[in-house]
Protein backbone atom coordinates (compact mmCIF):
# COMPACT_ATOMS: atom_id res chain seq x y z
CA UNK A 1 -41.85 54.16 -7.06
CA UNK A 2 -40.85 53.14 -3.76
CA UNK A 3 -37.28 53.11 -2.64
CA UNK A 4 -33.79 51.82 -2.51
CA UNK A 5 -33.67 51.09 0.96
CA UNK A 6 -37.27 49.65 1.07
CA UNK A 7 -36.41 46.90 -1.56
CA UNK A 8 -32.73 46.10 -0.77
CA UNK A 9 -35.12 45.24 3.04
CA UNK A 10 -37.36 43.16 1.11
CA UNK A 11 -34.50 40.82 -1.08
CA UNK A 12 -33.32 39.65 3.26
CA UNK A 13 -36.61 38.04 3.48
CA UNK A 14 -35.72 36.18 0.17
CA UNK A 15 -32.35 34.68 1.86
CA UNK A 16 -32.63 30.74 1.05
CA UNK A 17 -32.67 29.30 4.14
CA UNK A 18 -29.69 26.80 3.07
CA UNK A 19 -27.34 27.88 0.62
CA UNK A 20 -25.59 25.95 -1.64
CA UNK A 21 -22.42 27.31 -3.10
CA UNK A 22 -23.53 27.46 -6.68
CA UNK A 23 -24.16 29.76 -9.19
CA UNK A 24 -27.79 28.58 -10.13
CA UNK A 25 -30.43 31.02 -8.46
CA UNK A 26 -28.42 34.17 -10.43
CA UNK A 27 -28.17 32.41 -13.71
CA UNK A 28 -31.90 31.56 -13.43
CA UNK A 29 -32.53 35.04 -12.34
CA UNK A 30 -29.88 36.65 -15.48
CA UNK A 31 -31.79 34.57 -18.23
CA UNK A 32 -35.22 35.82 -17.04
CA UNK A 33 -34.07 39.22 -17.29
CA UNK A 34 -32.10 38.65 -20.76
CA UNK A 35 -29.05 37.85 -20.04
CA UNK A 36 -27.55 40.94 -19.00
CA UNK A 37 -24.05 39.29 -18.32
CA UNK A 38 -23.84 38.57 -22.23
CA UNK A 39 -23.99 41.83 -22.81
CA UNK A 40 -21.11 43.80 -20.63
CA UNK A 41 -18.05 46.19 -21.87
CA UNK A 42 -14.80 43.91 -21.35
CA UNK A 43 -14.24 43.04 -17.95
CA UNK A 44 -11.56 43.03 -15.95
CA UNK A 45 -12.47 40.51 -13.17
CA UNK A 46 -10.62 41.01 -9.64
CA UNK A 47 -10.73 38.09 -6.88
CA UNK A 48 -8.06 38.49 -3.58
CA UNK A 49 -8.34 38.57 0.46
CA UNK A 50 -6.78 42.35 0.79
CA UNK A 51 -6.22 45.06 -1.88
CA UNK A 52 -9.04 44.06 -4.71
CA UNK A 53 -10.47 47.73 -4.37
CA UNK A 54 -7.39 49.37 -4.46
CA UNK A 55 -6.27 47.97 -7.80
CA UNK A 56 -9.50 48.59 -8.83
CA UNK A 57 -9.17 52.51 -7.94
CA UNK A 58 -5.68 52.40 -9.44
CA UNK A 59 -7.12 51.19 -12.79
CA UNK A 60 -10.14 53.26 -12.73
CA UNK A 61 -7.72 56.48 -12.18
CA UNK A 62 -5.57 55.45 -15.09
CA UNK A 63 -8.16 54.52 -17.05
CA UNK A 64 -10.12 57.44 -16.98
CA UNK A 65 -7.07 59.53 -16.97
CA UNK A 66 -7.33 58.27 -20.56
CA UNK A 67 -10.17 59.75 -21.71
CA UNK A 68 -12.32 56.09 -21.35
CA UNK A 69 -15.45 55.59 -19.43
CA UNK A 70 -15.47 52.93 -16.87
CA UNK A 71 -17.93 50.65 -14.43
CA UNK A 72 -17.28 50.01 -11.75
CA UNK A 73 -18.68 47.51 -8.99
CA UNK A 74 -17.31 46.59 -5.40
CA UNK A 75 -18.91 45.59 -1.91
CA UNK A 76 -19.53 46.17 0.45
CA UNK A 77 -20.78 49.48 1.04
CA UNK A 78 -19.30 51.75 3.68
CA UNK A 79 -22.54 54.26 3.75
CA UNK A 80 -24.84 53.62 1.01
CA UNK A 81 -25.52 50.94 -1.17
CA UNK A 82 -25.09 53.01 -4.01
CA UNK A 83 -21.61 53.41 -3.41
CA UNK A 84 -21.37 49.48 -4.96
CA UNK A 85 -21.97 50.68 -8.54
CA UNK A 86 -20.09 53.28 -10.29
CA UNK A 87 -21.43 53.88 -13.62
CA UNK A 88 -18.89 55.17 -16.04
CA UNK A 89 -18.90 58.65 -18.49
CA UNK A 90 -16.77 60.94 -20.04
CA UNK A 91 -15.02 62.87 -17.90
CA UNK A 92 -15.40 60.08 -14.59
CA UNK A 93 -17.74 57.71 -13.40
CA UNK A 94 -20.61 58.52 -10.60
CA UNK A 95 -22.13 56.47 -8.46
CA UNK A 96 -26.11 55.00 -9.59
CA UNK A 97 -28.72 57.64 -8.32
CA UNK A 98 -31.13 56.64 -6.57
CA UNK A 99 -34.06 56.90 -9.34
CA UNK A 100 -31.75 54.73 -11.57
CA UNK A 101 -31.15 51.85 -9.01
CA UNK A 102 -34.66 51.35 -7.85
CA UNK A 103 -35.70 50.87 -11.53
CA UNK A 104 -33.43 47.84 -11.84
CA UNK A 105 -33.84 46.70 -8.87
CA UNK A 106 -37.88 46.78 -8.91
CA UNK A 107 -36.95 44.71 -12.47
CA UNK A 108 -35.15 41.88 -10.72
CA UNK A 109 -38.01 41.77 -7.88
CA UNK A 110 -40.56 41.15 -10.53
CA UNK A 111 -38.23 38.89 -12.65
CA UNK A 112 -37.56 36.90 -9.19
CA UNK A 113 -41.06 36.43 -8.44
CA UNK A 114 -40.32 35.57 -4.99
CA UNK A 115 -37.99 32.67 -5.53
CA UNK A 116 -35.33 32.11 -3.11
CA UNK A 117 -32.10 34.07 -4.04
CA UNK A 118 -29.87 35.80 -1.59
CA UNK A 119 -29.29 39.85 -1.21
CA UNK A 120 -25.96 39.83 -3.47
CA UNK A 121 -27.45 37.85 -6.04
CA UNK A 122 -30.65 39.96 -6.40
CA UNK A 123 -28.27 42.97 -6.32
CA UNK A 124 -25.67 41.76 -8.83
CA UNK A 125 -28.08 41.07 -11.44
CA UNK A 126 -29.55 44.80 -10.91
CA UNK A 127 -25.81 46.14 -11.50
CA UNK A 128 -25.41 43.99 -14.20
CA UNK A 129 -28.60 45.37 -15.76
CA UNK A 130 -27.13 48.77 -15.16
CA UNK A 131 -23.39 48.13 -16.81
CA UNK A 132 -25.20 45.98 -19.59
CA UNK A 133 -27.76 48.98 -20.54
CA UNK A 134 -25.37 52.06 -19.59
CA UNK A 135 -22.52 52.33 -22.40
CA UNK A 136 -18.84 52.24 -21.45
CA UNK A 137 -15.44 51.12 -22.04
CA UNK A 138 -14.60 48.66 -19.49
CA UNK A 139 -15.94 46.99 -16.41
CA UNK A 140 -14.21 46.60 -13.17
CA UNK A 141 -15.61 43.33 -11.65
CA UNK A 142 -15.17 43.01 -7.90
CA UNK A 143 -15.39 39.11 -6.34
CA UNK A 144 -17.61 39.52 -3.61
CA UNK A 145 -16.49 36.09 -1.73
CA UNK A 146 -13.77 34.03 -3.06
CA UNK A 147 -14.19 33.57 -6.68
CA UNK A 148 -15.40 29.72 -7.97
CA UNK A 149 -18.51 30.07 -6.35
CA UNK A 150 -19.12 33.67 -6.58
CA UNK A 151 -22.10 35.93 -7.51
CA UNK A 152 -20.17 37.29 -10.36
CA UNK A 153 -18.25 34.40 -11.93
CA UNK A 154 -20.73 34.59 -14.23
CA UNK A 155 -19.10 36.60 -16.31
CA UNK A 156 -17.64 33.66 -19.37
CA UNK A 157 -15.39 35.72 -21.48
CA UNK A 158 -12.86 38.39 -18.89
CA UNK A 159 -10.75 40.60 -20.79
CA UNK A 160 -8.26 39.66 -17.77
CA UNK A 161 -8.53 37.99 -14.45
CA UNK A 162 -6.57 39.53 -11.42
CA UNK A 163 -5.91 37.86 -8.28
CA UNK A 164 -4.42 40.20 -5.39
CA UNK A 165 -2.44 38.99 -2.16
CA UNK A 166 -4.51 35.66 -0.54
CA UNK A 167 -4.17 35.35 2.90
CA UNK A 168 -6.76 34.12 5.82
CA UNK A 169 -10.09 35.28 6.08
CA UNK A 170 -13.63 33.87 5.82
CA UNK A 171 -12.28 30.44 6.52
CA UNK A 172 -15.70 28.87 7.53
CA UNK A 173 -17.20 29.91 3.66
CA UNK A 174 -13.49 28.97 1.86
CA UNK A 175 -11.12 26.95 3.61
CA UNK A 176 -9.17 26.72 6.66
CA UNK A 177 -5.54 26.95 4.61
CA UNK A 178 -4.25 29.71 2.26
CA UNK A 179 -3.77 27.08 -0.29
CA UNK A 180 -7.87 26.27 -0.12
CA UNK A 181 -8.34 29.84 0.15
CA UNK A 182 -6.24 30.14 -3.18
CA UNK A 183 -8.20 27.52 -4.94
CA UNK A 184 -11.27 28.98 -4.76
CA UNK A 185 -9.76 32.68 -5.77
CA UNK A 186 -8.20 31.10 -8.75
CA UNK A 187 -12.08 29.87 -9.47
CA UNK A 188 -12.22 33.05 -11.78
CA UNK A 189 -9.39 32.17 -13.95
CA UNK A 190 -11.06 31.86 -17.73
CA UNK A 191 -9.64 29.68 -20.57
CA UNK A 192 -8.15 32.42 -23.28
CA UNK A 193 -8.19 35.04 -20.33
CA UNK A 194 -4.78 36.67 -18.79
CA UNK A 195 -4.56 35.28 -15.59
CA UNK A 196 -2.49 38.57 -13.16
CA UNK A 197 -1.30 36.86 -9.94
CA UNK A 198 0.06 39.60 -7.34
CA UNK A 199 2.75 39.55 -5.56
CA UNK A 200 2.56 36.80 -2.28
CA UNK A 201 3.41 34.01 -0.46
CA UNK A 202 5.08 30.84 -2.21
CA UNK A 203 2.22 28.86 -1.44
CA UNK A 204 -0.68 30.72 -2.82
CA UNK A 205 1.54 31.53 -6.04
CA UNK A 206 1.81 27.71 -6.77
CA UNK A 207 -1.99 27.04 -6.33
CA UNK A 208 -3.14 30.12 -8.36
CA UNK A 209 -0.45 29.35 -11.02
CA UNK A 210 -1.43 25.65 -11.24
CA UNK A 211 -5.07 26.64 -11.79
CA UNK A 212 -4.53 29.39 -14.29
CA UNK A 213 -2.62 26.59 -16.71
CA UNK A 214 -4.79 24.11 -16.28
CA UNK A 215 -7.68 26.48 -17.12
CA UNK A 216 -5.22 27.68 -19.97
CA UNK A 217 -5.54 30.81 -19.52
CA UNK A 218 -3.96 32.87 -22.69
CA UNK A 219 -0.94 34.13 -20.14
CA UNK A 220 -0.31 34.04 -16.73
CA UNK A 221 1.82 37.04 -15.02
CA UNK A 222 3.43 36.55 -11.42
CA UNK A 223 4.44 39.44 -9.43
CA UNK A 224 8.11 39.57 -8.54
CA UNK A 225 8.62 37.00 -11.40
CA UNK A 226 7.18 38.74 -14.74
CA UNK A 227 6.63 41.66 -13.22
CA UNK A 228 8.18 44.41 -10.50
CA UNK A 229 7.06 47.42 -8.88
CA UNK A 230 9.41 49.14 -6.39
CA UNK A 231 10.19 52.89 -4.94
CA UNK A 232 13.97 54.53 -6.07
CA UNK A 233 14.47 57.75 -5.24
CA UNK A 234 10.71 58.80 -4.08
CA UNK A 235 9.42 57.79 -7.61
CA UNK A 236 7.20 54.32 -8.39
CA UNK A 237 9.53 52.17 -10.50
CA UNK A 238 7.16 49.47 -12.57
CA UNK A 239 8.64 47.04 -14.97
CA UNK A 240 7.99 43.81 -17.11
CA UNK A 241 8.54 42.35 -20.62
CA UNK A 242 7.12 45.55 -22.36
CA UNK A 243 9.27 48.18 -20.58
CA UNK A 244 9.68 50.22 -18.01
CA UNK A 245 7.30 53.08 -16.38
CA UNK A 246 8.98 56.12 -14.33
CA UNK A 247 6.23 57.28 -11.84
CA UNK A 248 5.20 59.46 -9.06
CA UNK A 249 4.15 57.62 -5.86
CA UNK A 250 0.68 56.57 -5.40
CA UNK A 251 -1.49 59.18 -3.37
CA UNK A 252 -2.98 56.01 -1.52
CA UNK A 253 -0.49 55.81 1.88
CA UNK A 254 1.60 52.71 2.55
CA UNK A 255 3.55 50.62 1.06
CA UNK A 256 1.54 47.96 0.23
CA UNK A 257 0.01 49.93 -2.28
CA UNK A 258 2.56 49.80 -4.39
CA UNK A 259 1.69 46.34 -4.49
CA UNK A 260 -1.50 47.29 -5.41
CA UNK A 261 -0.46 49.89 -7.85
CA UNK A 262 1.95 47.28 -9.87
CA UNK A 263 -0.76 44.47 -9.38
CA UNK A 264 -2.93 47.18 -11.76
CA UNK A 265 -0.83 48.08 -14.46
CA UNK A 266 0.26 44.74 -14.90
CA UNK A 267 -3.89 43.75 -15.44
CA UNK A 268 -3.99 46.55 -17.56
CA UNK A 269 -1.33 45.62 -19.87
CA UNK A 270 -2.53 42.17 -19.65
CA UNK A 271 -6.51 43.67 -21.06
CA UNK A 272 -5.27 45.52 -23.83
CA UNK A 273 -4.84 48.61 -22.45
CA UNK A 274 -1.06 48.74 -22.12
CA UNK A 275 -0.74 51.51 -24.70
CA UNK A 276 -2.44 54.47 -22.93
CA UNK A 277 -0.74 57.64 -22.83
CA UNK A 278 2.18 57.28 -19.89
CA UNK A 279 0.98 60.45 -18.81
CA UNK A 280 -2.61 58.03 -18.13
CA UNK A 281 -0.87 55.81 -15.52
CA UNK A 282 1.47 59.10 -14.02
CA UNK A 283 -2.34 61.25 -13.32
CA UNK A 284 -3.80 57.54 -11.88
CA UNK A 285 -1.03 56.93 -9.02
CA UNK A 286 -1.77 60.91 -8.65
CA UNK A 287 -5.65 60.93 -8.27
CA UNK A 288 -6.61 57.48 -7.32
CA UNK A 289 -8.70 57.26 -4.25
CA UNK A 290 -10.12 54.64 -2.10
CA UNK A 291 -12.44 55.45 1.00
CA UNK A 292 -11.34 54.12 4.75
CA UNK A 293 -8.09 52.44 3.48
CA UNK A 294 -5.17 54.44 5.51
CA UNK A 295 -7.35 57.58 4.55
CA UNK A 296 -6.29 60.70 6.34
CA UNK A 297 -9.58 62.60 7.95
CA UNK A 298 -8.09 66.38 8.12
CA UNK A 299 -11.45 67.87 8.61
CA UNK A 300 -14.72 66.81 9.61
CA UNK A 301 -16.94 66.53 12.81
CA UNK A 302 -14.78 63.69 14.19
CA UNK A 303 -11.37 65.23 13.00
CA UNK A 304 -12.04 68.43 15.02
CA UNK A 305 -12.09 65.53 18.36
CA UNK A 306 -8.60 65.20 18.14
CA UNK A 307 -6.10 67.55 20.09
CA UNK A 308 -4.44 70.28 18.44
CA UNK A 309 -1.63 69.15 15.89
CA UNK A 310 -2.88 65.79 16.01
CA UNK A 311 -3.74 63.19 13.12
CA UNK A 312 -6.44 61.13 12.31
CA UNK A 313 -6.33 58.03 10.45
CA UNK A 314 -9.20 55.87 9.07
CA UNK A 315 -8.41 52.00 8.15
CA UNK A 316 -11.38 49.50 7.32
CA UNK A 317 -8.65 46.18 7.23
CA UNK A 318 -10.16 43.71 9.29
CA UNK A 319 -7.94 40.36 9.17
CA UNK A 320 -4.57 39.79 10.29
CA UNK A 321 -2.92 40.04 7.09
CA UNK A 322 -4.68 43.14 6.79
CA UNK A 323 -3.50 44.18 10.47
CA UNK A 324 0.14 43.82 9.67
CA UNK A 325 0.35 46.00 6.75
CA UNK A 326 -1.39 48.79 8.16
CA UNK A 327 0.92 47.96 11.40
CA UNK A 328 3.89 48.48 8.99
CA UNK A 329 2.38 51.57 7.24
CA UNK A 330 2.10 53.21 10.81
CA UNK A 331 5.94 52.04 11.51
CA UNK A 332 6.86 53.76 8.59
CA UNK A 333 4.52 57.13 9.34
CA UNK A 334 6.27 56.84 12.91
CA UNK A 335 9.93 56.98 11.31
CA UNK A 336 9.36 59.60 9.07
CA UNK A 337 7.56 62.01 11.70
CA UNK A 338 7.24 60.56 15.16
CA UNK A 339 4.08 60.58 17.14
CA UNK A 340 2.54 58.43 20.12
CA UNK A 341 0.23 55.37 18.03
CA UNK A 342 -3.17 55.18 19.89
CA UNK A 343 -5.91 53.38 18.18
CA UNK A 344 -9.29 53.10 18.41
CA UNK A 345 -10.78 49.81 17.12
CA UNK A 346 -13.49 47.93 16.58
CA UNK A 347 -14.37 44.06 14.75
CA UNK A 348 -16.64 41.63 13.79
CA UNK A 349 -16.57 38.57 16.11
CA UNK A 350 -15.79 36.44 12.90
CA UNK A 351 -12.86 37.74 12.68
CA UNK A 352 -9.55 37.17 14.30
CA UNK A 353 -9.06 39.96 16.83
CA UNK A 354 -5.87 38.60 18.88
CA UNK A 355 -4.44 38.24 15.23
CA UNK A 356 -5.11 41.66 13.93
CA UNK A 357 -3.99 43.49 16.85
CA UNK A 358 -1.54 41.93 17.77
CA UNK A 359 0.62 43.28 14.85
CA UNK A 360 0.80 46.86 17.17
CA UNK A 361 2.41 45.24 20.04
CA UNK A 362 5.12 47.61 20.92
CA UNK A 363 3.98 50.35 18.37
CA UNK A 364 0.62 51.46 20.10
CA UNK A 365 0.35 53.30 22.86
CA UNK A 366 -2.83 52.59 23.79
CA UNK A 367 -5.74 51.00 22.30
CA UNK A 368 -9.54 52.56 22.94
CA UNK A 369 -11.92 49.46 22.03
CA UNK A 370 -15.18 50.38 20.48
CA UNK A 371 -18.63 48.71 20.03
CA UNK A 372 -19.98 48.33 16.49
CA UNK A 373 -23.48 49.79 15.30
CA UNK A 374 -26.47 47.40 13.68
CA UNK A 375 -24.21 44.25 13.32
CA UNK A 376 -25.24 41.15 14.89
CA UNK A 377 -21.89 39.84 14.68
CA UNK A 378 -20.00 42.89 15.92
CA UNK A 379 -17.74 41.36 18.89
CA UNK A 380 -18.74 43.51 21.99
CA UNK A 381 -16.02 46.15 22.81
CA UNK A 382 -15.18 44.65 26.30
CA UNK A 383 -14.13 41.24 24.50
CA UNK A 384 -12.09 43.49 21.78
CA UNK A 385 -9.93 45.12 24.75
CA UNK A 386 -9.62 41.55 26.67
CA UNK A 387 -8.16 40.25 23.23
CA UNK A 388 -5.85 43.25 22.39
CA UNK A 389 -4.56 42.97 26.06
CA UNK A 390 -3.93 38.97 25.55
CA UNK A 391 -1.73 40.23 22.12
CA UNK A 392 0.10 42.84 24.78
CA UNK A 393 -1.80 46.23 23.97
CA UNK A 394 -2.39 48.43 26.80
CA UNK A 395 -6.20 48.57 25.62
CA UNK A 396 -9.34 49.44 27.66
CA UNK A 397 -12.86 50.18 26.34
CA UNK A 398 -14.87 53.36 24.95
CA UNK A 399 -18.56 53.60 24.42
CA UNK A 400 -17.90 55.18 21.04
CA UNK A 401 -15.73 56.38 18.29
CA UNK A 402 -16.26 60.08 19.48
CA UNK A 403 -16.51 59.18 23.30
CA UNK A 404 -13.34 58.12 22.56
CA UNK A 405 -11.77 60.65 20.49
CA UNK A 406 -12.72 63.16 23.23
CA UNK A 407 -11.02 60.59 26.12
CA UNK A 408 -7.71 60.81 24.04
CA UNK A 409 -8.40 64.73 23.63
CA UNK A 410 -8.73 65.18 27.20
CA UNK A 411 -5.31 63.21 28.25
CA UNK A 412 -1.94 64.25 28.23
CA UNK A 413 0.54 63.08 25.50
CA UNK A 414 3.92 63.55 24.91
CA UNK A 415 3.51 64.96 21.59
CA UNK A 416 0.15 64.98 19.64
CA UNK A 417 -0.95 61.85 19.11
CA UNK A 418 -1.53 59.82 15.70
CA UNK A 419 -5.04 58.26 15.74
CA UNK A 420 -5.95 55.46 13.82
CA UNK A 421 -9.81 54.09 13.83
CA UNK A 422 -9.73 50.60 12.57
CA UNK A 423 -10.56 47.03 12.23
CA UNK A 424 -13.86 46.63 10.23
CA UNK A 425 -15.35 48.20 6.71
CA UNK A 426 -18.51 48.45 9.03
CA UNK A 427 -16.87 50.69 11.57
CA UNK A 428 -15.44 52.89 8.79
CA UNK A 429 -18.66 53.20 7.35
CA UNK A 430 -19.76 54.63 10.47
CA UNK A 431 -17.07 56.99 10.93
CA UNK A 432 -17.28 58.30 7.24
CA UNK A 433 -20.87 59.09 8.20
CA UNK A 434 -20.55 60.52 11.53
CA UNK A 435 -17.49 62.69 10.04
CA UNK A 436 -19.29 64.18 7.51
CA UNK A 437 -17.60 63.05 4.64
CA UNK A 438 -18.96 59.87 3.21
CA UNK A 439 -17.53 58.81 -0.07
CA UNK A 440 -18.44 60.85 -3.49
């Protein structure tokens, strides 16, 4: 038996060499292996720009707060590609071991018999293998890349479709407008399926609502319209046509995820599940958890860098929508408990660094620009600091994450700094590693 790294190598050299948005190399590859898709626990399929995984979390908490076992399957990967399937049990979920995943994935090799399919269509079908073969309650379906077109729109027959807050990113794969982007998120909405729109802009809302009734889709549920999630008094207020829930505050940091949060129970109620215990949805704003989004490192390898009374803050958002609401989750850290902003940041040269950045203008102190590991598209550090200078940053650049840390260590602040590593998934994957405390 070889291993999981060797073969997830191999499926690059099976990249078609054009690709065609379409869903025809995995369906060819699903019915030569059975039809695994047929044969899934309801799904609960999640499409968005920012905040897919973080519903996700927030219904895999309540949901297993319940009692009910649970799938789970996101990308990317912050430091091993196992990390991308969660296979549910009693008690909580664990990620696929390694023994496990090359089994199903040594399947699909043979079952693909060296046709042309890319890397998250060879690896899809192995999770779906996995979900369809491993018994649980429900499956949490992750869009890899916009939704109409994508790996796992497969899936006919959601228990509920979920689309969270639609902003820029990827334009050159879906569209150079948030209404085209919209579109092809609202590609996942089913006929007979609860359609769960998040809270967003106007202009999204109208495409994804347009979509989901022309699809017919059994009901569709707008955030802010049919249903509302706000903070009173330091608890989680959620409410829509079935009542009101009383709740703590979500562990997760920021305020966007009570967006997040809301945008969950909502699907939940939506699926079916709108009848677990309250005291289900009180532990899952308690326990959820979601690696590198606003994550506090308070020990580690890296977190012993930092100067003494000091924190450290790990963020993988990497578009400008994603920029501002971390911006605004450090505004609000700053008014509760004031500390000098200085961030260290690094980002892929498809995205839109000026953008992201320049949300901190006036909040940062300083900004330490890092280079990326192993991308080819990682935009070099020196053009990350000429960009965060053009959006008004006082930014200069750092040969790495910990050559940085011990920079800002080794200068004199007038209180102990916040630190905040951010800008790409990739970069937090890195971090997680280096820190010693990947995900679990």
């Amino acid at each position: 038996m070889g291993s999981s790294d060797t073969l997830l190598a191999r499926f690059l050299a099976l990249h078609p060499k054009l690709i065609d948005l379409s869903l025809g190399r995995i369906l060819r590859l699903l019915e030569r292996l059975g039809d695994p898709h047929h044969h899934l626990p309801p799904v609960i399929h999640v499409a968005g720009t920012n905040g897919k995984g973080s519903t996700i979390a927030f219904m895999r908490a309540i949901l297993e707060a319940a009692g009910l076992s649970v799938h789970v399957y996101t990308s990317p990967h912050l430091v091993r590609f196992h990390e991308r399937i969660r296979l549910g049990a009693p008690g909580g979920g664990r990620f696929v071991d390694e023994a496990v995943l090359v089994e199903a994935l040594e399947r699909c090799e043979k079952a693909n018999a060296g046709d042309a399919i890319t890397f998250f269509e060879i690896t899809t079908s192995a999770a779906f293998l996995l979900f369809a073969e491993h018994k649980a309650d429900v499956l949490l379906l992750e869009v890899g890349l916009g939704g109409r077109f994508d790996t796992t729109n497969v899936v006919a027959h959601p228990a509920c479709t979920v689309v969270t807050p639609v902003s820029l990113d990827h334009s050159e794969y879906l569209g150079d407008t948030v209404t085209k982007i919209a579109g092809e998120k609202a590609g996942i909405f089913k006929r007979g399926a609860p359609a769960v729109i998040a809270p967003q802009e106007p202009e999204p809302t109208a495409v994804l609502e347009a979509v989901a009734e022309r699809v017919h889709a059994s009901k569709v549920l707008i955030g802010a319209q049919d249903f509302n999630v706000h903070e009173d008094g330091g608890r989680l207020v959620y409410e829509d046509g079935d009542g009101l829930l009383d709740l703590p505050l979500p562990r997760l940091a920021g305020r966007h995820q009570h967006i997040n949060a809301g945008t969950a129970i909502a699907a939940l109620r939506a699926a079916g599940y709108g009848g677990l215990p309250a005291k289900a949805f009180e532990q899952g704003m308690l326990t959820a958890e979601w690696p590198a989004r606003l994550q506090r490192l308070a020990r580690g390898q890296l977190a012993e860098l930092v100067p003494a009374g000091s924190e450290l803050w790990l963020d993988g958002g990497h578009n400008p929508d994603g920029g501002r609401v971390l911006a605004q989750a450090m505004a609000d850290l700053e008014e509760k408990n004031p500390a000098p902003l200085v961030m260290i940041a690094g980002l892929l040269s498809t995205k839109d660094a000026k953008a992201t950045l320049g949300h901190f203008k006036g909040l940062a102190h300083a900004l330490f620009a890092v280079p990326i590991q192993n991308q080819l598209v990682a935009r070099p550090a020196e053009e990350v600091a000429a960009l965060a200078r053009e959006a008004g940053l006082n930014a200069e650049v750092s040969g790495s994450v910990e050559q940085a840390l011990r920079e800002i260590s080794a200068r004199s602040w007038p209180a102990p700094p916040r630190v905040l590593i951010c800008g790409s998934l990739y970069l937090a994957g890195e971090v997680l590693s280096a820190n010693g405390t990947p995900p679990v």
